[in-house]
Protein backbone atom coordinates (compact mmCIF):
# COMPACT_ATOMS: atom_id res chain seq x y z
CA UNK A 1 3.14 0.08 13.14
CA UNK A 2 1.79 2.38 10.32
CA UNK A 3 -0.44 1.70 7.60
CA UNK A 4 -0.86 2.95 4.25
CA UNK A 5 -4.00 3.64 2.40
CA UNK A 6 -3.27 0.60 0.28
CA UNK A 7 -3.34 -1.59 3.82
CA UNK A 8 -5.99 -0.22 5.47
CA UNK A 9 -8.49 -0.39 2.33
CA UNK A 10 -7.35 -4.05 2.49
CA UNK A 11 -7.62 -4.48 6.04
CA UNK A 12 -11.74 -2.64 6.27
CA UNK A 13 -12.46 -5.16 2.81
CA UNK A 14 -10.96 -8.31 4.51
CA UNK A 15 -12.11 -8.06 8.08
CA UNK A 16 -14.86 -5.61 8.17
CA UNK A 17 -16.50 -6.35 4.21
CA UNK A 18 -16.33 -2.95 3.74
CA UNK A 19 -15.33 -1.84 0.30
CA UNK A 20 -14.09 1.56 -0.22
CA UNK A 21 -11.82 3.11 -3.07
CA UNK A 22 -8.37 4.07 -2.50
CA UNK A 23 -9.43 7.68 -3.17
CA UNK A 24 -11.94 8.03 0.04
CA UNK A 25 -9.03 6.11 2.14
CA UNK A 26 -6.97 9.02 1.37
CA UNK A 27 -9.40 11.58 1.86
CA UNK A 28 -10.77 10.37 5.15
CA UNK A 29 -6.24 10.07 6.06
CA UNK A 30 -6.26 13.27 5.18
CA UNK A 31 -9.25 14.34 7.35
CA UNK A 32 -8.07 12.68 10.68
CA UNK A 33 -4.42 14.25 10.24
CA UNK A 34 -3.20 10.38 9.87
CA UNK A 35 0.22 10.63 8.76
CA UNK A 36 1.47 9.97 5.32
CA UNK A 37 3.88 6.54 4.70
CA UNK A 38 7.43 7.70 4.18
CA UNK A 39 8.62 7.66 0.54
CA UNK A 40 12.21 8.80 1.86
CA UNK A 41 14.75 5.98 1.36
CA UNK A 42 16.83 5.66 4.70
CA UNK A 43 20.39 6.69 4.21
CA UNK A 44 22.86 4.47 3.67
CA UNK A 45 25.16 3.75 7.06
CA UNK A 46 28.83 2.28 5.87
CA UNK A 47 30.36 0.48 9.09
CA UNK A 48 33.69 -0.45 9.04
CA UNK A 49 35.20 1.47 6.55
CA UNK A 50 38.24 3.96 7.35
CA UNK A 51 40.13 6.48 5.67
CA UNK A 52 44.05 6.00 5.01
């Protein structure tokens, strides 16, 4: 499971009390090579279809 920087400020207010802008999430990402969520849209698989 991955988390975003939107999550895991959410997850270290709501469990941990620790507030923390967006901004710093990303930097500290950023700083332990965390990888980046996706923004690619997954291509679109057509089943069934045939030609003729």
């Amino acid at each position: 499971m991955t988390l975003g920087a939107y999550k895991i400020r959410r997850v270290l207010e709501r469990d941990y009390g620790i507030h923390i802008s967006l901004g710093r999430v990303y930097r500290l990402m950023n700083t332990m090579n965390l990888p980046k969520r996706s923004t690619e849209k997954p291509k679109l698989k057509v089943y069934g279809k045939t030609n003729g």
